[in-house]
C-alpha atoms as a PDB file:
ATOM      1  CA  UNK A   1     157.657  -3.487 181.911  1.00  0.00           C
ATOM      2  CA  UNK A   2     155.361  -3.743 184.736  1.00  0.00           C
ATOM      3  CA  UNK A   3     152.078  -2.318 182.605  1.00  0.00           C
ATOM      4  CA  UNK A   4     153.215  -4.950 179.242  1.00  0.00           C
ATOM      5  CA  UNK A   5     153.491  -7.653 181.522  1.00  0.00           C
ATOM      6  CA  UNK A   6     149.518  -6.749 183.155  1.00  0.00           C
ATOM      7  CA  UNK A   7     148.560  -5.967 179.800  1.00  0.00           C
ATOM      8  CA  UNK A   8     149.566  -9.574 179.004  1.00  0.00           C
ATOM      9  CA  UNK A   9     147.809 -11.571 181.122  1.00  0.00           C
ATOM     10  CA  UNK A  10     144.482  -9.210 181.361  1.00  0.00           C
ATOM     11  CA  UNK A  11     144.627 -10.642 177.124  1.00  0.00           C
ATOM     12  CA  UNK A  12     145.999 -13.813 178.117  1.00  0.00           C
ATOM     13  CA  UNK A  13     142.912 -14.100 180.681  1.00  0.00           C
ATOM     14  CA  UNK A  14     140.832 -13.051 177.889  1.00  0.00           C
ATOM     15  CA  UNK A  15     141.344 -15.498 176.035  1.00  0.00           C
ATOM     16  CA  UNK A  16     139.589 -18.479 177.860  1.00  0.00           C
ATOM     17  CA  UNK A  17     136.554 -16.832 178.566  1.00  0.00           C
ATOM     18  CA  UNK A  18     134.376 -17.452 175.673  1.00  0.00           C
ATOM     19  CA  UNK A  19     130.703 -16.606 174.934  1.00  0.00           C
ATOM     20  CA  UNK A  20     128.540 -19.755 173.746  1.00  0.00           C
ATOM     21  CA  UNK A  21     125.983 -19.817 171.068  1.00  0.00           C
ATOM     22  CA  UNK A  22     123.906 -23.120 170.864  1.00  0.00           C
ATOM     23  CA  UNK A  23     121.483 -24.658 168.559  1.00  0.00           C
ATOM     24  CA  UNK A  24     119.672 -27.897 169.617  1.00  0.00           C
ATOM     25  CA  UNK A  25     117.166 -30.184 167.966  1.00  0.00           C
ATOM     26  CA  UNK A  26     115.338 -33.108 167.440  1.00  0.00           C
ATOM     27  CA  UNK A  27     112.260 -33.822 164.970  1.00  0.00           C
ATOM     28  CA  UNK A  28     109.790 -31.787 166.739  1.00  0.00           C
ATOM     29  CA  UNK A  29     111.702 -29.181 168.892  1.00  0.00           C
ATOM     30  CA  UNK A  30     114.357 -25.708 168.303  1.00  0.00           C
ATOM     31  CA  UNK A  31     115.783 -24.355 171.145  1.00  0.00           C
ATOM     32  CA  UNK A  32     118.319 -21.636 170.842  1.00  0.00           C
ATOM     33  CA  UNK A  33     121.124 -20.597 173.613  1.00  0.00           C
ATOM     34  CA  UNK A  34     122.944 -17.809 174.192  1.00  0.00           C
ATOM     35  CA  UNK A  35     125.244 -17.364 177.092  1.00  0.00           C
ATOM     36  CA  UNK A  36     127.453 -13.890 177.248  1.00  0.00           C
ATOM     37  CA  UNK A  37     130.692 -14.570 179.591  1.00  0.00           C
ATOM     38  CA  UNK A  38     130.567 -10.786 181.652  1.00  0.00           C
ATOM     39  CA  UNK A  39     134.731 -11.283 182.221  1.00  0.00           C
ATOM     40  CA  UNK A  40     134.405 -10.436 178.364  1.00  0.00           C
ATOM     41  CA  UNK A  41     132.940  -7.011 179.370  1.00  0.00           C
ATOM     42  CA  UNK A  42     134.151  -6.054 182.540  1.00  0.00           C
ATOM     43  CA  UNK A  43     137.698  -6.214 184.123  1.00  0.00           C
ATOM     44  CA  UNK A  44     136.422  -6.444 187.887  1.00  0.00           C
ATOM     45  CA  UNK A  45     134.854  -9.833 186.977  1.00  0.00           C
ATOM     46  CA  UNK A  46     137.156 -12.844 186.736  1.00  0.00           C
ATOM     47  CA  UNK A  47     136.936 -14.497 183.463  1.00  0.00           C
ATOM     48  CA  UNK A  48     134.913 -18.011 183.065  1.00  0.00           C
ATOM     49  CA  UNK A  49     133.072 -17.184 186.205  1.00  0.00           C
ATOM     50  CA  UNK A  50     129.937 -14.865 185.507  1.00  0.00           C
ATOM     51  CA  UNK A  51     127.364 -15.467 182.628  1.00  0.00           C
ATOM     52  CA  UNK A  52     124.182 -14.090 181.815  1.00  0.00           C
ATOM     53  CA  UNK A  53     122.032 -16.109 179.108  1.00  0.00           C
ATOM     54  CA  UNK A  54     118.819 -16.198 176.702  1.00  0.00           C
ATOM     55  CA  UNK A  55     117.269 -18.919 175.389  1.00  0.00           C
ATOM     56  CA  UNK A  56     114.252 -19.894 172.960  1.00  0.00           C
ATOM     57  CA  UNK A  57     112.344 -23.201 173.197  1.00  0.00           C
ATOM     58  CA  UNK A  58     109.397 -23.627 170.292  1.00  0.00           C
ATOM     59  CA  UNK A  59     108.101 -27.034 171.430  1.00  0.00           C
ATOM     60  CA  UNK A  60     106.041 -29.406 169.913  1.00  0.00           C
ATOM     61  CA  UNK A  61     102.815 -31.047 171.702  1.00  0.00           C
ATOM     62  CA  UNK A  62     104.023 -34.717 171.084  1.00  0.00           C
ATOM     63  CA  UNK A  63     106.954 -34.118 173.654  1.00  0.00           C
ATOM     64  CA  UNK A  64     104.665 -32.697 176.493  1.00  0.00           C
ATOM     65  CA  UNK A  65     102.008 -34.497 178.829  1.00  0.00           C
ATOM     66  CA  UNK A  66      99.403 -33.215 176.230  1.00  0.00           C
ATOM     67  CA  UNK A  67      99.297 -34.302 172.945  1.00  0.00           C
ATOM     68  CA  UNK A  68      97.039 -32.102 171.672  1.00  0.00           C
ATOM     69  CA  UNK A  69      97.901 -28.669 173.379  1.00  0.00           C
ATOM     70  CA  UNK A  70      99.188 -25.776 172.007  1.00  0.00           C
ATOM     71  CA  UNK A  71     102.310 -24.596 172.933  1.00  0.00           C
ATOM     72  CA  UNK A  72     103.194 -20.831 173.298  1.00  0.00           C
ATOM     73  CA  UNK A  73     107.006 -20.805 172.992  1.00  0.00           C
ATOM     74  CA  UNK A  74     109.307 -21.094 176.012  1.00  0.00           C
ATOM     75  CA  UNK A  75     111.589 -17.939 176.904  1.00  0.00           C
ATOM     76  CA  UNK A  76     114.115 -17.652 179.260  1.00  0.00           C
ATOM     77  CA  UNK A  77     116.990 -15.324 180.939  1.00  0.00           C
ATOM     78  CA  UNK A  78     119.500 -16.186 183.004  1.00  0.00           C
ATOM     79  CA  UNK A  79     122.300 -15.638 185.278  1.00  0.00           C
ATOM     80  CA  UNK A  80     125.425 -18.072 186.723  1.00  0.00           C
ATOM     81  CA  UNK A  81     127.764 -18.102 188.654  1.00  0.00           C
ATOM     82  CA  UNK A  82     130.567 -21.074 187.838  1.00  0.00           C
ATOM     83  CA  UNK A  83     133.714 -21.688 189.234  1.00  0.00           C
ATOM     84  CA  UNK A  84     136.393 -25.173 188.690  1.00  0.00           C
ATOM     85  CA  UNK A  85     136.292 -27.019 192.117  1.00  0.00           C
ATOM     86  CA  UNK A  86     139.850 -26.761 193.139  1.00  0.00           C
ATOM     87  CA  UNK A  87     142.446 -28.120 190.812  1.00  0.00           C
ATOM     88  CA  UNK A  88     140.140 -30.718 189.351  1.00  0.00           C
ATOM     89  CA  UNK A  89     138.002 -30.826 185.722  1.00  0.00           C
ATOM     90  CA  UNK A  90     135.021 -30.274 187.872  1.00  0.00           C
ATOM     91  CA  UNK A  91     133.491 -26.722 187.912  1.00  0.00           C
ATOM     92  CA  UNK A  92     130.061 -26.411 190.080  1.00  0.00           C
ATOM     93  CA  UNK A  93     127.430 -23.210 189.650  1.00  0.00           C
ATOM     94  CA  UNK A  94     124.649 -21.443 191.412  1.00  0.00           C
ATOM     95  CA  UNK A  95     122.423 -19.107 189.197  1.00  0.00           C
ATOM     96  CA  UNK A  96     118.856 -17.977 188.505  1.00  0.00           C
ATOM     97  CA  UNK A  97     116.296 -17.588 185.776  1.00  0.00           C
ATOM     98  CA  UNK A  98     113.045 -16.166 184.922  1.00  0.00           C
ATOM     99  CA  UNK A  99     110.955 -18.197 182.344  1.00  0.00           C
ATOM    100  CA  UNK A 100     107.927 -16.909 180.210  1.00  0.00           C
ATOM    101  CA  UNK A 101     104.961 -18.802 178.342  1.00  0.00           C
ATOM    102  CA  UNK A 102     101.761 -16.811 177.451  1.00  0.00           C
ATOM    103  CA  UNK A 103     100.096 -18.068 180.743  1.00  0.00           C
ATOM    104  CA  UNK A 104     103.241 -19.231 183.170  1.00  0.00           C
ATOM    105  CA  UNK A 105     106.319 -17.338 184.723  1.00  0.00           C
ATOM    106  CA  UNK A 106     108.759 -18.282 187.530  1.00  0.00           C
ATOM    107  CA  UNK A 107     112.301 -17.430 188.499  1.00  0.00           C
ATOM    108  CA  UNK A 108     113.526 -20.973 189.206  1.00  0.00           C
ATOM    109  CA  UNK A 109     116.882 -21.348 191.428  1.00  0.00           C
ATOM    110  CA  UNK A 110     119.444 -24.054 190.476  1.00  0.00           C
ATOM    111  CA  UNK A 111     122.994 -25.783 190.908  1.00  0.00           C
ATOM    112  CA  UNK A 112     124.638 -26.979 187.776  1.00  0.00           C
ATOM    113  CA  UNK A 113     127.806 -29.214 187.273  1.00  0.00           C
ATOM    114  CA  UNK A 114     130.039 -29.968 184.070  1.00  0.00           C
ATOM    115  CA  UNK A 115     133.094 -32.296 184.094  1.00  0.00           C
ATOM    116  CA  UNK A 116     135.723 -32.624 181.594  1.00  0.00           C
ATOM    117  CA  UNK A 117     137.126 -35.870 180.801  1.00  0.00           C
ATOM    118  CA  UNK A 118     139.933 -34.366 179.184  1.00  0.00           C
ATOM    119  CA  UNK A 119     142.118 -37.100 177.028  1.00  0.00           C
ATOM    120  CA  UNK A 120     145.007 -35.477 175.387  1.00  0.00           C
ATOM    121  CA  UNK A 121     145.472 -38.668 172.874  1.00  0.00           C
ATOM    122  CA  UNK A 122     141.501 -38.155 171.767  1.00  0.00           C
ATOM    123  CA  UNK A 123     138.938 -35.711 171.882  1.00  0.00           C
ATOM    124  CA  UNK A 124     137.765 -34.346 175.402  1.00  0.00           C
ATOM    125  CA  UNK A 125     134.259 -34.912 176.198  1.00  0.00           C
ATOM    126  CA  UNK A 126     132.119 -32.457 178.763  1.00  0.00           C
ATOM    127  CA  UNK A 127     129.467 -33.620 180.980  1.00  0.00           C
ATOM    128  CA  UNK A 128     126.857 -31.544 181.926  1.00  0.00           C
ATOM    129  CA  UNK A 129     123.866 -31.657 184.074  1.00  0.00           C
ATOM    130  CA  UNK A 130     121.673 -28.882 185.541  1.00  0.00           C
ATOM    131  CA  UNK A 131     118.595 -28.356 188.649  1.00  0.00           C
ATOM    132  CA  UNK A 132     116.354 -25.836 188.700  1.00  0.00           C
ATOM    133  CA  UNK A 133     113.171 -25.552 191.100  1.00  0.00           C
ATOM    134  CA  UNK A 134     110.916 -22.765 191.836  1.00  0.00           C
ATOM    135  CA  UNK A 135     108.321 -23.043 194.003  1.00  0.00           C
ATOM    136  CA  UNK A 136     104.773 -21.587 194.053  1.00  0.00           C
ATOM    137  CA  UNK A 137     106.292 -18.230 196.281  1.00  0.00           C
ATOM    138  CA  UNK A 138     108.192 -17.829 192.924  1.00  0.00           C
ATOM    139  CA  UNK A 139     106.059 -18.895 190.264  1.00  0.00           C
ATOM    140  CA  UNK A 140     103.663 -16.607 188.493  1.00  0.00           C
ATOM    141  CA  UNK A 141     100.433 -15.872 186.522  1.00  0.00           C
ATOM    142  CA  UNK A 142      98.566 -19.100 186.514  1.00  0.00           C
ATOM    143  CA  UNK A 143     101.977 -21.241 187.617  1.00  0.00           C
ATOM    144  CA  UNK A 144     102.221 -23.174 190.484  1.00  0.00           C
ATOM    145  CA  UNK A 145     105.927 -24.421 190.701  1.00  0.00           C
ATOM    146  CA  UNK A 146     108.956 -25.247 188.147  1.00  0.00           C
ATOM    147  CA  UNK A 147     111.286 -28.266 188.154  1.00  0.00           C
ATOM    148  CA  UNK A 148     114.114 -28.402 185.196  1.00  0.00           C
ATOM    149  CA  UNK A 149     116.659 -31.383 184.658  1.00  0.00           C
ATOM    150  CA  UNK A 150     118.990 -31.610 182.282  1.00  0.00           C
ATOM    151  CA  UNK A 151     122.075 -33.876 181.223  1.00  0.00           C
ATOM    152  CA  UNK A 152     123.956 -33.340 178.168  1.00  0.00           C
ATOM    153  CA  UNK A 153     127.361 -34.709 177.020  1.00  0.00           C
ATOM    154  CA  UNK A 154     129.229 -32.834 174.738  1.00  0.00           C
ATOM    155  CA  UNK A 155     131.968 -33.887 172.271  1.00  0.00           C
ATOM    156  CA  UNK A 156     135.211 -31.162 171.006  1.00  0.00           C
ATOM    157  CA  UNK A 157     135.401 -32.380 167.177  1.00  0.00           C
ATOM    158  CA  UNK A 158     137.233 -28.674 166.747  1.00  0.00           C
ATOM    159  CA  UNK A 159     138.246 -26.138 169.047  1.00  0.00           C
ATOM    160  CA  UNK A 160     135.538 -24.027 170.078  1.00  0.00           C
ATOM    161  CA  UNK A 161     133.038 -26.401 168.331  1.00  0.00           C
ATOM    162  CA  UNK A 162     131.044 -29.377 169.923  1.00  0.00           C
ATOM    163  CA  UNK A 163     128.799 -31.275 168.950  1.00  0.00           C
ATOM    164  CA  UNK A 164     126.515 -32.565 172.188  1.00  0.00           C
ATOM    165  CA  UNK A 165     123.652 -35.217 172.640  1.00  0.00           C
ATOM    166  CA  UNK A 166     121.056 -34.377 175.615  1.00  0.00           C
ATOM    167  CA  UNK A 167     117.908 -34.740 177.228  1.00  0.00           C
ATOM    168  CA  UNK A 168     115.580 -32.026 179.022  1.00  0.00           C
ATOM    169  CA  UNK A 169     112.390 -32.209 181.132  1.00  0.00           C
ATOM    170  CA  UNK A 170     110.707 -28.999 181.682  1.00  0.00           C
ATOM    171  CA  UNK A 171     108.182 -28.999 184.485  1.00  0.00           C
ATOM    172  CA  UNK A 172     105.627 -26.545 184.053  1.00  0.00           C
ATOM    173  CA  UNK A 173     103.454 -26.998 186.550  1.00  0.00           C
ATOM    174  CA  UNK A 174     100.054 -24.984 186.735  1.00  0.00           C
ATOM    175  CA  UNK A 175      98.142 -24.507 189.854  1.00  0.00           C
ATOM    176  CA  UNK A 176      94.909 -26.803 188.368  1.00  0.00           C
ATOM    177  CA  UNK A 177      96.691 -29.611 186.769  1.00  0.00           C
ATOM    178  CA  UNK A 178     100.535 -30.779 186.564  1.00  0.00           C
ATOM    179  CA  UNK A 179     101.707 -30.132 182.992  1.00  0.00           C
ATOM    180  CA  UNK A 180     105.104 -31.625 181.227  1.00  0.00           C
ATOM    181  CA  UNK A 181     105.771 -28.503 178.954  1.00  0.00           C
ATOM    182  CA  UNK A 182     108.905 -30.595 177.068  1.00  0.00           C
ATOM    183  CA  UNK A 183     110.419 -34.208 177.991  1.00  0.00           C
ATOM    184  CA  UNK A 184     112.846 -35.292 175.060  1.00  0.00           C
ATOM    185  CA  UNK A 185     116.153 -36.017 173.904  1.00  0.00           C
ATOM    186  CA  UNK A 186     117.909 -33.840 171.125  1.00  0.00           C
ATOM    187  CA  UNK A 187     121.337 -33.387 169.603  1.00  0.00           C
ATOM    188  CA  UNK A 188     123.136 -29.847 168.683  1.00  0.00           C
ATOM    189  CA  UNK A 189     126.055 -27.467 168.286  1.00  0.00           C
ATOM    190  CA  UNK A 190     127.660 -25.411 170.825  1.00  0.00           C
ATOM    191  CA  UNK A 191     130.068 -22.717 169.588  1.00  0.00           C
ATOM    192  CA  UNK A 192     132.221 -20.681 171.668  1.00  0.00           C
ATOM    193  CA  UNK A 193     134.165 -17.281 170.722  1.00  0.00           C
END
């Protein structure tokens, strides 16, 4: 009884940890998300808690300091740590990542936040905002430092579907000149499974 019982709520448990695929545009920019939830693929981690990610940013010059550069794309992997603050909708995270362009590499460190505003009449809305910084003892190449911000607000139309509106500024700062690599708003899907 015992072992059906565990069994249970190891699937139960299961259950809300969800990996996330996301697609965001606007009319210039793709990026593409992944972020793999390791409670999925290992029983010592608590589920909801650990995730390691990948993303893809192909930017266009008109949403950078320079108009008339050429962008190599923007690639990224990353781990967090995120855990609900107490018995609120709040849930705070610490993680890491290491960013690539042809000429530019850093392993920024950041804190990110999301709060649910969780209606049970209408549809609950997430919002999301993330830090990251590296400085020039972790940038690389021809980098100087890194500064990310980002704010996002999602929207559950469907279970495991949202639809979110938000805006990024990637700092890509080179150690002869300061240089915007994307500043811009964009809207997308996030799908979790």
């Amino acid at each position: 009884m015992l072992k059906k019982l565990g069994l249970l709520s190891i699937t139960t448990a299961s259950l809300f940890a969800l990996h996330t695929m996301e697609i965001n545009i606007n009319d210039k920019d793709l990026e593409l998300n992944a972020q793999f939830d390791m409670g999925q693929f290992n029983d010592a981690v608590e589920p909801d808690t650990m995730f390691v990610g990948l993303k893809f940013l192909k930017a266009d010059d008109e949403n950078s300091d320079n108009d008339n550069a050429d962008l190599d794309p923007y690639y990224e992997a990353s781990f967090l740590m995120m855990k609900e603050v107490g018995n609120s909708n709040f849930k705070l995270g610490l993680g890491g990542k290491f960013n690539y362009t042809k000429n530019y590499s850093s392993i920024p460190l950041g804190v990110e936040g999301s709060y649910v505003i969780n209606t049970r009449e209408f549809i609950p809305f997430y919002i999301n905002a993330a830090v990251y910084y590296a400085p020039s003892v972790l940038a690389f190449n021809d980098a100087d430092d890194f500064f990310e911000t980002r704010l996002s607000i999602d929207v559950e139309l469907i279970e495991n579907a949202k639809l979110t509106l938000g805006y990024r500024k990637l700092d890509t700062d080179f150690e002869n000149f300061d240089f915007t690599y994307n500043q811009s708003w964009y809207v997308g899907f996030k799908f979790s499974f």
